[in-house]
C-alpha atoms as a PDB file:
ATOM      1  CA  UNK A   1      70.573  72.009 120.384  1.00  0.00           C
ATOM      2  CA  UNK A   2      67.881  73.728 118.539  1.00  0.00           C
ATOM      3  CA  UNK A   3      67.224  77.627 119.515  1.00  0.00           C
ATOM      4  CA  UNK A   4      64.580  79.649 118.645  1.00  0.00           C
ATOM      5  CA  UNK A   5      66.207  82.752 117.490  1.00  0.00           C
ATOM      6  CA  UNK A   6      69.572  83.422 115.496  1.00  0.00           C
ATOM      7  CA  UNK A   7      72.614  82.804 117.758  1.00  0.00           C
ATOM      8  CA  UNK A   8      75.819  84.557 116.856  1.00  0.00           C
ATOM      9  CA  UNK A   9      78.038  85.107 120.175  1.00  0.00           C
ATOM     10  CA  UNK A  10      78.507  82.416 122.838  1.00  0.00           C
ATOM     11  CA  UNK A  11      80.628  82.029 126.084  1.00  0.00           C
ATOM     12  CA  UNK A  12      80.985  79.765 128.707  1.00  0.00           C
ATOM     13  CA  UNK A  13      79.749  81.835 131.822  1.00  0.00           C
ATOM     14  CA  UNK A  14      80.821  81.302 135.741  1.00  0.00           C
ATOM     15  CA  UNK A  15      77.784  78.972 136.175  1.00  0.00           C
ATOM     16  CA  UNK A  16      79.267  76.436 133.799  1.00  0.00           C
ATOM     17  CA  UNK A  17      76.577  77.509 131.283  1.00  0.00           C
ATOM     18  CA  UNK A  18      76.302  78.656 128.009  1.00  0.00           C
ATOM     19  CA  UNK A  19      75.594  82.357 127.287  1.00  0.00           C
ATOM     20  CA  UNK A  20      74.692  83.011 123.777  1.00  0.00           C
ATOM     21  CA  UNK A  21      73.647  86.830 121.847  1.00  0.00           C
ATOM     22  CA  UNK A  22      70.376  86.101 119.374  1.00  0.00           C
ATOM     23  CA  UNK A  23      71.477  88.873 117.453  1.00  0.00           C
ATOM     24  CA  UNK A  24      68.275  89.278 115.092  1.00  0.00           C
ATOM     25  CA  UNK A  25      65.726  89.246 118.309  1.00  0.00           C
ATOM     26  CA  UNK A  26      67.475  91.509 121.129  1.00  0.00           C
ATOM     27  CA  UNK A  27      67.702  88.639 123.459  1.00  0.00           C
ATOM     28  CA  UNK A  28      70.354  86.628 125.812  1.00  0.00           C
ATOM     29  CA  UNK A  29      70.640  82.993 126.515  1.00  0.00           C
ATOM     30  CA  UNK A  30      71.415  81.130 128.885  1.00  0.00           C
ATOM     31  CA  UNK A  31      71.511  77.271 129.026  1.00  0.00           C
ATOM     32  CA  UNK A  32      73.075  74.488 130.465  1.00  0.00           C
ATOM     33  CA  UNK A  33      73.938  71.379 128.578  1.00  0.00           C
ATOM     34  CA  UNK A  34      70.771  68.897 128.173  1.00  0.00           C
ATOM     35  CA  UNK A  35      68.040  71.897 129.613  1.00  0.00           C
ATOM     36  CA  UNK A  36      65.918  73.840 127.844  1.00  0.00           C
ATOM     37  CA  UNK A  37      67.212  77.704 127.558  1.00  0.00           C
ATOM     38  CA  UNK A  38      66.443  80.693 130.008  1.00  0.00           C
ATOM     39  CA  UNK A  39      65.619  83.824 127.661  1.00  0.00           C
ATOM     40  CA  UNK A  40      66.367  87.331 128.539  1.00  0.00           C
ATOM     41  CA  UNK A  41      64.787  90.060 126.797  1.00  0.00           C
ATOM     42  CA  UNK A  42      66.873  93.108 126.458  1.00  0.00           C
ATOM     43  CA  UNK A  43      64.726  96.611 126.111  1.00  0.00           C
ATOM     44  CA  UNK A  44      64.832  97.765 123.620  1.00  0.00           C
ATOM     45  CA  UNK A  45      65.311  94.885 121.626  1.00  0.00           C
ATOM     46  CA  UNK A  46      67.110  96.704 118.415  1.00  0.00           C
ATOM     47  CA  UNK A  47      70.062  96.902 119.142  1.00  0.00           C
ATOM     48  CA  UNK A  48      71.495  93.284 117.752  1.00  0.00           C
ATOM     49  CA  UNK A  49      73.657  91.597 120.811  1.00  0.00           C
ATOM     50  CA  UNK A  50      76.774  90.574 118.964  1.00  0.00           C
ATOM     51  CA  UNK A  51      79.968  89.386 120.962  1.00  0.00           C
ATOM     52  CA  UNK A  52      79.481  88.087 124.902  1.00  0.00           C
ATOM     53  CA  UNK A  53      82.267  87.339 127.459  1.00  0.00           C
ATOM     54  CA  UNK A  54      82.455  86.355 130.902  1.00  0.00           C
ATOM     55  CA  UNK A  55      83.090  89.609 132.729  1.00  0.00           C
ATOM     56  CA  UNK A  56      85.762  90.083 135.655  1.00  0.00           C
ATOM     57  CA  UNK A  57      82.968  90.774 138.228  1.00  0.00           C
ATOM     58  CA  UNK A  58      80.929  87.288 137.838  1.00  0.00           C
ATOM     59  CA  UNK A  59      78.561  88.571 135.524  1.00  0.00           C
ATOM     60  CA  UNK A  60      78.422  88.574 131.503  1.00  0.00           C
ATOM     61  CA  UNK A  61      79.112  91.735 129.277  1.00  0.00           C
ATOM     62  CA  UNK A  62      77.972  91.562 125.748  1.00  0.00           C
ATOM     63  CA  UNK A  63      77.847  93.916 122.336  1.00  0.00           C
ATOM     64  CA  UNK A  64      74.740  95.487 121.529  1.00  0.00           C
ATOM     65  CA  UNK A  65      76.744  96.995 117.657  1.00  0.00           C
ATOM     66  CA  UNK A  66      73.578  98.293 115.874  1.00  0.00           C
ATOM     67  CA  UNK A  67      72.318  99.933 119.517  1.00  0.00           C
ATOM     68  CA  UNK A  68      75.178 101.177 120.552  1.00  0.00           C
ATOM     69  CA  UNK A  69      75.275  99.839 123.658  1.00  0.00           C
ATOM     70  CA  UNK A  70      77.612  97.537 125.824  1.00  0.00           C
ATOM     71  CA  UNK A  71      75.141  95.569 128.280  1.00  0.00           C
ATOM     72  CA  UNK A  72      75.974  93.473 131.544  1.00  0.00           C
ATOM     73  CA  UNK A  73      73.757  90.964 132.751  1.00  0.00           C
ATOM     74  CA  UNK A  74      73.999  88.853 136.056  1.00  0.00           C
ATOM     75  CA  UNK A  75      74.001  85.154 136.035  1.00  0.00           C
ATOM     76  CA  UNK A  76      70.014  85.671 137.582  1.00  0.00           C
ATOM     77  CA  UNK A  77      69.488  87.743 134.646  1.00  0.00           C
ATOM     78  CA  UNK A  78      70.046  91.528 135.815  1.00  0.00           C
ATOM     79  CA  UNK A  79      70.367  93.626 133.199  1.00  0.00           C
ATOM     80  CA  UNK A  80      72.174  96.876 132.679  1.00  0.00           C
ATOM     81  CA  UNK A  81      72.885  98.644 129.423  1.00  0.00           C
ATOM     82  CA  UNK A  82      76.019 101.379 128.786  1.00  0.00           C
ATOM     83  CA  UNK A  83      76.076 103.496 125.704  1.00  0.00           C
ATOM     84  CA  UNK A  84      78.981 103.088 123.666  1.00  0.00           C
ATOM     85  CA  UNK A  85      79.027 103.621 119.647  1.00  0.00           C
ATOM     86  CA  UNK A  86      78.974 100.685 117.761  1.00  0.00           C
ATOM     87  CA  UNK A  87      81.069  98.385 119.970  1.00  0.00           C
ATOM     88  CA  UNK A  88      81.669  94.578 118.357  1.00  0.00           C
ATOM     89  CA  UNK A  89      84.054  92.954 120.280  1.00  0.00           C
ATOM     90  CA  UNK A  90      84.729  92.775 123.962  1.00  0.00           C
ATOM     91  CA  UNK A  91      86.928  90.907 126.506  1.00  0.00           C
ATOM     92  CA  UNK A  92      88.144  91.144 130.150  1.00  0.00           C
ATOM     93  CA  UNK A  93      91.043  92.831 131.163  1.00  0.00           C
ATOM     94  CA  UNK A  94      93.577  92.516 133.434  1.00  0.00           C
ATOM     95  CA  UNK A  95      93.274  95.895 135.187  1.00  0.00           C
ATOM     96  CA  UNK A  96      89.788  95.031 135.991  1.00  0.00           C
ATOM     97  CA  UNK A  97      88.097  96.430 133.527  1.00  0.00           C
ATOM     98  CA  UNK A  98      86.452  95.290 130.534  1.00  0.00           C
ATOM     99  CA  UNK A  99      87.823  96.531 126.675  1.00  0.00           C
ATOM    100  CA  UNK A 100      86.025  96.742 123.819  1.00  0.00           C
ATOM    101  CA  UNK A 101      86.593  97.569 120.184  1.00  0.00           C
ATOM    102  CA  UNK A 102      84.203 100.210 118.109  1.00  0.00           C
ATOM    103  CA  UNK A 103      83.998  99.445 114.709  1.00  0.00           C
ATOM    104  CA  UNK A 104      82.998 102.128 112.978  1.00  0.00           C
ATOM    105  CA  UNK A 105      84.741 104.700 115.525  1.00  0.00           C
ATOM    106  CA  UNK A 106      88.364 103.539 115.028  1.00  0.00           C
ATOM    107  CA  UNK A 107      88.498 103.534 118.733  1.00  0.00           C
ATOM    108  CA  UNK A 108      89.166 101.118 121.865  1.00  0.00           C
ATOM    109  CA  UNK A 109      87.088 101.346 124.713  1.00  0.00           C
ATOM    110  CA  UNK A 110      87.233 100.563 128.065  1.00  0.00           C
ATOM    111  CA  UNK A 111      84.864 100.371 130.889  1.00  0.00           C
ATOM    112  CA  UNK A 112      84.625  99.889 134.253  1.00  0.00           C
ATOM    113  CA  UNK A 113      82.237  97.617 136.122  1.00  0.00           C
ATOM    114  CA  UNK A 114      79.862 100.363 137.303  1.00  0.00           C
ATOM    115  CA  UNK A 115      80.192 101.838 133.353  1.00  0.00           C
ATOM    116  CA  UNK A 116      82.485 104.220 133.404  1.00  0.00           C
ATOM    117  CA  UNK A 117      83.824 104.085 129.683  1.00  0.00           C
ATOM    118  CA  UNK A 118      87.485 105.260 128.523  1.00  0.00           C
ATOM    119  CA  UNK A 119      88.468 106.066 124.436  1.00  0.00           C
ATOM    120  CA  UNK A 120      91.329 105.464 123.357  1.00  0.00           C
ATOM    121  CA  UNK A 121      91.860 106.624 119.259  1.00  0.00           C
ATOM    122  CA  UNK A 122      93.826 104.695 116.824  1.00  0.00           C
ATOM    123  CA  UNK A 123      95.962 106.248 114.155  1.00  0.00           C
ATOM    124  CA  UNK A 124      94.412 104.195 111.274  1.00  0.00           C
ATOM    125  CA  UNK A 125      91.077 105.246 109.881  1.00  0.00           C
ATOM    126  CA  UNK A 126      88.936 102.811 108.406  1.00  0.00           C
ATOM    127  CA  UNK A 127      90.766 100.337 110.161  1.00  0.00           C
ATOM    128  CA  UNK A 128      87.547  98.855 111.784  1.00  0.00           C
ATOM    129  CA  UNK A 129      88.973  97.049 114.796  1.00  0.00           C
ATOM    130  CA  UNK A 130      86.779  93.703 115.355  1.00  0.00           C
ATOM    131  CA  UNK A 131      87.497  91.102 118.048  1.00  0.00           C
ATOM    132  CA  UNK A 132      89.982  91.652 121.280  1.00  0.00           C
ATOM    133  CA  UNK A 133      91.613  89.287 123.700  1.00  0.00           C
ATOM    134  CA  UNK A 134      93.692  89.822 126.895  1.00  0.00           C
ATOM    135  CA  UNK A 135      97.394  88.905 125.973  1.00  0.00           C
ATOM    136  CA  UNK A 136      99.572  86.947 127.662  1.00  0.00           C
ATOM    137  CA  UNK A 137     102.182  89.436 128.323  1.00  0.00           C
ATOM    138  CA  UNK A 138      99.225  91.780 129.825  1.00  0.00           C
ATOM    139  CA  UNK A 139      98.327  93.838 127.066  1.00  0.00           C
ATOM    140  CA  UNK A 140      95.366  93.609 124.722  1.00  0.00           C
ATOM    141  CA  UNK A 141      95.473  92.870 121.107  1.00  0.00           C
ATOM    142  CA  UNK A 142      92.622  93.072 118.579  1.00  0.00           C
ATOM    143  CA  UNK A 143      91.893  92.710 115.175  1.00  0.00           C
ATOM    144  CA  UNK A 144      92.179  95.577 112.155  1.00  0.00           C
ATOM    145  CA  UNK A 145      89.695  94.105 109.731  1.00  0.00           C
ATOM    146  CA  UNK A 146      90.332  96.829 107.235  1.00  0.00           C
ATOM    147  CA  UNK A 147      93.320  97.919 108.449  1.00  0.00           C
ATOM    148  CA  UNK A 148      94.875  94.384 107.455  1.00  0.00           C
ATOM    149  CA  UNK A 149      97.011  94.198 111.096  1.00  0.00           C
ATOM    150  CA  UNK A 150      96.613  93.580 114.292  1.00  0.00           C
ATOM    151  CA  UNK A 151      96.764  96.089 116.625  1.00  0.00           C
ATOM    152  CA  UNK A 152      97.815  95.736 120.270  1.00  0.00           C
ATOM    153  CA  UNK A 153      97.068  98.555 123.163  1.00  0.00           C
ATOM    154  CA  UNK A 154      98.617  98.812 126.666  1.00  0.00           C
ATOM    155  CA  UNK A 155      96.256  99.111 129.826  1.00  0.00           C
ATOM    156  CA  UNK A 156      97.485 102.950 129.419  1.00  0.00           C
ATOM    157  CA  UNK A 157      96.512 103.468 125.929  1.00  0.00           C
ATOM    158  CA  UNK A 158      99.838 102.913 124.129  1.00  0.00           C
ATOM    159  CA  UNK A 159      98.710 101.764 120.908  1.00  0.00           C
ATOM    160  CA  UNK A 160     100.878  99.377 118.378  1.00  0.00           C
ATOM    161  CA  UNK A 161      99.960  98.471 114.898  1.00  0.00           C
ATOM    162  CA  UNK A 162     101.646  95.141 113.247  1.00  0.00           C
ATOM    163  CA  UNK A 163     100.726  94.657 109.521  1.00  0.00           C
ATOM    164  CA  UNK A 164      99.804  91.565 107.917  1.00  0.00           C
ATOM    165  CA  UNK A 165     102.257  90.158 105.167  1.00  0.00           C
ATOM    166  CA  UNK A 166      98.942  88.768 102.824  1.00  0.00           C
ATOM    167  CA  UNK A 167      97.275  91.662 101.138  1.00  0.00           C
ATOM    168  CA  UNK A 168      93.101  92.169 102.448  1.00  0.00           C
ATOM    169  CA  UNK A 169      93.523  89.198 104.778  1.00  0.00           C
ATOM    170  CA  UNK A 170      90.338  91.117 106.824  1.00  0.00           C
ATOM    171  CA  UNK A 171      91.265  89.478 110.181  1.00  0.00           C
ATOM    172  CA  UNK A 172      88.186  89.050 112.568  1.00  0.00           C
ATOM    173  CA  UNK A 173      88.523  86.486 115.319  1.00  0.00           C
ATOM    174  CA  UNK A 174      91.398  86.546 117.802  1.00  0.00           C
ATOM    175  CA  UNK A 175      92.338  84.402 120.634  1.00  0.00           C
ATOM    176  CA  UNK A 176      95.285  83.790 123.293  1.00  0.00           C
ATOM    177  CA  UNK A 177      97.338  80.861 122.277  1.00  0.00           C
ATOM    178  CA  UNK A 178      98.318  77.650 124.931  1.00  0.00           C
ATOM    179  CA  UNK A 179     101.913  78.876 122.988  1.00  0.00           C
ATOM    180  CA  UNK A 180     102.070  82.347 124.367  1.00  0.00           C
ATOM    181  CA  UNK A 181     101.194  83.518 121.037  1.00  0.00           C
ATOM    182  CA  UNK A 182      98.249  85.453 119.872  1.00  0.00           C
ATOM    183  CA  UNK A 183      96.308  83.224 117.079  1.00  0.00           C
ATOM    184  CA  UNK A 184      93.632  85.044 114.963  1.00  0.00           C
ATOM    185  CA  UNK A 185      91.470  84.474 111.232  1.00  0.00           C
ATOM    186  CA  UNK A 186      91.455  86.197 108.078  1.00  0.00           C
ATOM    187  CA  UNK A 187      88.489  85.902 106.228  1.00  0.00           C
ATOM    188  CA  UNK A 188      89.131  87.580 103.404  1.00  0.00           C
ATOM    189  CA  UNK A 189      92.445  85.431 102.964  1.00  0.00           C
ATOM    190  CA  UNK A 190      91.054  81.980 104.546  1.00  0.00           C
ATOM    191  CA  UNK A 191      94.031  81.359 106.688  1.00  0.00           C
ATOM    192  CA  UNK A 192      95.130  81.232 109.858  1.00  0.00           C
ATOM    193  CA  UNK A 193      97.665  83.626 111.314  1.00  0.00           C
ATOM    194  CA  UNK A 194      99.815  83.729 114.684  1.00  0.00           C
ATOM    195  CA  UNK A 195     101.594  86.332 116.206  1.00  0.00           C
ATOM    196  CA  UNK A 196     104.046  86.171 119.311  1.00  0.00           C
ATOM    197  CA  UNK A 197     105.301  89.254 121.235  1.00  0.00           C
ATOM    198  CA  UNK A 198     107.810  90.738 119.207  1.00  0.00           C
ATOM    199  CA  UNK A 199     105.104  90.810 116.690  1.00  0.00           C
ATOM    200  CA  UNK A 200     106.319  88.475 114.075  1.00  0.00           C
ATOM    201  CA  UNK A 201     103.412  86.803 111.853  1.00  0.00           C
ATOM    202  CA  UNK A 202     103.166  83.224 110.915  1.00  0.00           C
ATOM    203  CA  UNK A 203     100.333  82.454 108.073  1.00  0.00           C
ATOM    204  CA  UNK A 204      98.744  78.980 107.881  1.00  0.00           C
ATOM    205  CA  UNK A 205      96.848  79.092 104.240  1.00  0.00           C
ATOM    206  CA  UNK A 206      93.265  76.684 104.532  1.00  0.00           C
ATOM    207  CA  UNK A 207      92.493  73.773 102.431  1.00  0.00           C
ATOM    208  CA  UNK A 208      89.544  75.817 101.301  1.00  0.00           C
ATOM    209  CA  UNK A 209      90.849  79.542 101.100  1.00  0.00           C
ATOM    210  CA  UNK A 210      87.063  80.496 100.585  1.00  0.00           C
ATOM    211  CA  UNK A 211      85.970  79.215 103.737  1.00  0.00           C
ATOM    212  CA  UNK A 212      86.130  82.896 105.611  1.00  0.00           C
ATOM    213  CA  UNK A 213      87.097  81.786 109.017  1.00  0.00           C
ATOM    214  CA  UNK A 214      85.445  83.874 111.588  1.00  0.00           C
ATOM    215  CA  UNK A 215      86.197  83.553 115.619  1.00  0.00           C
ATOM    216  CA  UNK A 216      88.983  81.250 117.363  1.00  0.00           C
ATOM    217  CA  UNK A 217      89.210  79.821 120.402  1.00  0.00           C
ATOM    218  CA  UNK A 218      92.300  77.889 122.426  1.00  0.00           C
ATOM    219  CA  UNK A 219      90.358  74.392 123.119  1.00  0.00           C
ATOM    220  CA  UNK A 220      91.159  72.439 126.300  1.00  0.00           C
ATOM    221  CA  UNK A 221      93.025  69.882 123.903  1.00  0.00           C
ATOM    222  CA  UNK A 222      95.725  72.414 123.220  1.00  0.00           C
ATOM    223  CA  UNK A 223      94.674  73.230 119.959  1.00  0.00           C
ATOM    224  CA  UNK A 224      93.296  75.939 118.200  1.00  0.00           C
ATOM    225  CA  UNK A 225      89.457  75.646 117.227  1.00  0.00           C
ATOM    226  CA  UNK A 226      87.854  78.024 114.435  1.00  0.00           C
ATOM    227  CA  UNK A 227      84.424  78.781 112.605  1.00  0.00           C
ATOM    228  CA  UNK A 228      84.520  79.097 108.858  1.00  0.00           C
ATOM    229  CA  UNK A 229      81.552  81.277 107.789  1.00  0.00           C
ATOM    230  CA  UNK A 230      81.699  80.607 104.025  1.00  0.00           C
ATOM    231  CA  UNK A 231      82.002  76.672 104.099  1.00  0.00           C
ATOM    232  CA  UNK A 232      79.651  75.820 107.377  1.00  0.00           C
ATOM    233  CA  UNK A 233      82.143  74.090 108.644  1.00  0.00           C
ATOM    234  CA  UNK A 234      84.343  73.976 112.370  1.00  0.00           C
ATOM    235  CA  UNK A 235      88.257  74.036 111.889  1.00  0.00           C
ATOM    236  CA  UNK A 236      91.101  73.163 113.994  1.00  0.00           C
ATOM    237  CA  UNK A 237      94.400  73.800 113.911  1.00  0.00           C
ATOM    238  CA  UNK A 238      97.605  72.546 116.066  1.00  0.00           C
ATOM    239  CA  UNK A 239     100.716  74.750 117.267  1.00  0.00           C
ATOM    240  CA  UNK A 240     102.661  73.237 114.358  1.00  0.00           C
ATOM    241  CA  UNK A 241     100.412  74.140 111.974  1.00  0.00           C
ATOM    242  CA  UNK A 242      98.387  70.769 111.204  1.00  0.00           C
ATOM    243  CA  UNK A 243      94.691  71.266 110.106  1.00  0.00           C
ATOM    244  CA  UNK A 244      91.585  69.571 110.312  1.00  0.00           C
ATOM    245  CA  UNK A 245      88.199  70.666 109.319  1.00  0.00           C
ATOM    246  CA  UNK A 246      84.679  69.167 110.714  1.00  0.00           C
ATOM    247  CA  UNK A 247      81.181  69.855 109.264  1.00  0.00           C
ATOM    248  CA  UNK A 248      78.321  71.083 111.171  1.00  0.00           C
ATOM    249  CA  UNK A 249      74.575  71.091 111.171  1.00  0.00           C
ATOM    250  CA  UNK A 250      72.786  74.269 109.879  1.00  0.00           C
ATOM    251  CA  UNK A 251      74.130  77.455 108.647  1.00  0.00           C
ATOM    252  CA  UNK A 252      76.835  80.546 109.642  1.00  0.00           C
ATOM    253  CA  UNK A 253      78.765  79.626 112.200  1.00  0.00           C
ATOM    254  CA  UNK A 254      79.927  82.673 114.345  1.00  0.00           C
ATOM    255  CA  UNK A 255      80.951  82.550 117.788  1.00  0.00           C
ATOM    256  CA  UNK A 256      82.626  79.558 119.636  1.00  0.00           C
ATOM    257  CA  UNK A 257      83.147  78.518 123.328  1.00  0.00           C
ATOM    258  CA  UNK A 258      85.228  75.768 124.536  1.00  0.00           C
ATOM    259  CA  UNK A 259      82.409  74.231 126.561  1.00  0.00           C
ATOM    260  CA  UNK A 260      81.674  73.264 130.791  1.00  0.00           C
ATOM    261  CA  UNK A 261      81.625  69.360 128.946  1.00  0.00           C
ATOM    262  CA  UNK A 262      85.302  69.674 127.312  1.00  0.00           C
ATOM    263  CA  UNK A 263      83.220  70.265 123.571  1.00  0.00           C
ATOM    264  CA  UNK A 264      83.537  72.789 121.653  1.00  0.00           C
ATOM    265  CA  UNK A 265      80.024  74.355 121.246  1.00  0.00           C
ATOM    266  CA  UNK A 266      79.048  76.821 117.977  1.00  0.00           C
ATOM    267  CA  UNK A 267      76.593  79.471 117.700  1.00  0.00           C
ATOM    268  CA  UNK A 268      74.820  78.866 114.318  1.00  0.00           C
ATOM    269  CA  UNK A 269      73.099  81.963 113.481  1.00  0.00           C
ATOM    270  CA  UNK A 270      70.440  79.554 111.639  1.00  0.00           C
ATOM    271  CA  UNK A 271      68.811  78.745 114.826  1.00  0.00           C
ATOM    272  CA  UNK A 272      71.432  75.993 116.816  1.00  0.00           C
ATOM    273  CA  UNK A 273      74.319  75.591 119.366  1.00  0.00           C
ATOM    274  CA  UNK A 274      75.998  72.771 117.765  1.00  0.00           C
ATOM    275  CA  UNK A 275      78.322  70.701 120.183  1.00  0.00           C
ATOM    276  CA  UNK A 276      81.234  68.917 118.388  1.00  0.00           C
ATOM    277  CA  UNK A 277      81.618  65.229 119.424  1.00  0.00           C
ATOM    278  CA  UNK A 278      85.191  64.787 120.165  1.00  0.00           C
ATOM    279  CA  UNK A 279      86.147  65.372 123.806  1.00  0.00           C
ATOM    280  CA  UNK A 280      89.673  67.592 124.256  1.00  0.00           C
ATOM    281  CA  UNK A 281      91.202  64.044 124.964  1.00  0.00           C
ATOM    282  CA  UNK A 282      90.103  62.609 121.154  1.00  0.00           C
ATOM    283  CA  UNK A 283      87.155  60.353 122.375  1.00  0.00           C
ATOM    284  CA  UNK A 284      83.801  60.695 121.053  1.00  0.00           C
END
């Protein structure tokens, strides 16, 4: 599906549609498999929508990193803008509230439907914390891009730090596992790691370690479904460690979203959302 902008976030909203960033234009997308795509302006449109997520109040809370801004908008298109420095990624939590990481702050944020935003500092400067994800065992954990670790932080701001064992692995993406594990990508490595509760880290290495796997995503198949920036291609790997890698159309794949149709759909920052052909249950 062709788009006229640069996609680089995308989420499957409440409405069974899919809710993209068009990070170069200020905009948000909506659109629903096979229709043409509802455009929202944001205002001002500087401030480069990154990361979106489906909030816990219905509606959809994106990144705005170069703005400084976390924005909401409704599923009719109400928008409402927070400031926050530099926030990349964001996810909903279980206490109701959204969390966010700052990149350049070294900080966690979290705020509350009506935008009431909490900090909460991390002991590792430089660490640039990237993408979050609610945890399984009802904490949050996010990545450490420089800080080579993932970090995990309790709903009351008790912060843990778990170092990688590969040297400048530069995690980014990071998802909930179906293992009640968390899974997450190191693109400065090109592999894929997993960590479970006690904080012990499995590495999967990548057929092409240059590949610079991005964002990852738990598909409805059970597997584990990943961008690689570098190669332009879609990867996916099983529990036990089995991977498989898929090209796609156009260029820089970012964001992912297991799909309303059971696909796994890709923001391509070149101007797509690319829909892979094979169905969770293997059938094209």
């Amino acid at each position: 599906m062709l788009i006229d902008g640069s996609p680089y976030g995308v989420t499957t909203g409440p409405d069974d549609a899919l809710w993209f960033t068009l990070v170069h234009e200020g905009r948000i997308g909506r659109v629903m498999p096979g229709e043409a795509p509802a455009i929202f302006q944001l205002d001002p449109a500087d401030g480069g929508p990154t990361l979106i997520t489906t909030g816990v109040d219905g509606a959809l809370w994106f990144t705005e990193f170069t703005g400084g801004r976390i924005g909401r908008v409704t599923v009719d298109g109400t928008i409402a803008a927070f400031e926050a420095a530099s926030p990349y990624g964001i996810t909903s939590g279980p206490d109701g509230a959204m969390w966010f990481t700052q990149l350049q702050g070294d900080r966690i944020g979290r705020i509350t439907p009506d935008g009431e935003i909490t900090h909460y500092p991390l002991a590792a400067e430089g660490a640039m914390p990237s993408m979050i994800v609610a945890g399984p065992d009802g904490a949050l954990w996010f990545t450490l891009n420089q800080g080579n670790a993932i970090g995990r932080i309790t709903v009351d701001g008790k912060v843990t730090h778990y170092a990688l064992p590969t040297a400048d692995a530069a995690p980014v993406g990071i998802c909930a596992g179906p293992d009640e594990a968390l899974w997450f990508v190191e693109i400065g490595a090109g592999q894929v790691g997993r960590i479970d509760a006690s904080g012990a880290v499995t590495e999967f290495p990548l057929p092409d370690r240059a590949a610079r796997p991005h964002a990852i995503v738990t598909g409805r198949d059970g597997a584990l479904w990943f961008t690689q920036w570098g190669s332009g291609t879609l990867g996916r790997i099983t529990t036990e460690g089995l991977i498989e890698e898929f090209p796609l159309e156009g260029a820089e794949p970012h964001g992912l979203t297991a799909g309303p149709d059971g696909r796994i759909w890709v923001a391509m920052e070149s101007g797509a959302l690319v829909r892979h052909p094979v169905s969770s249950s293997g059938r094209v």
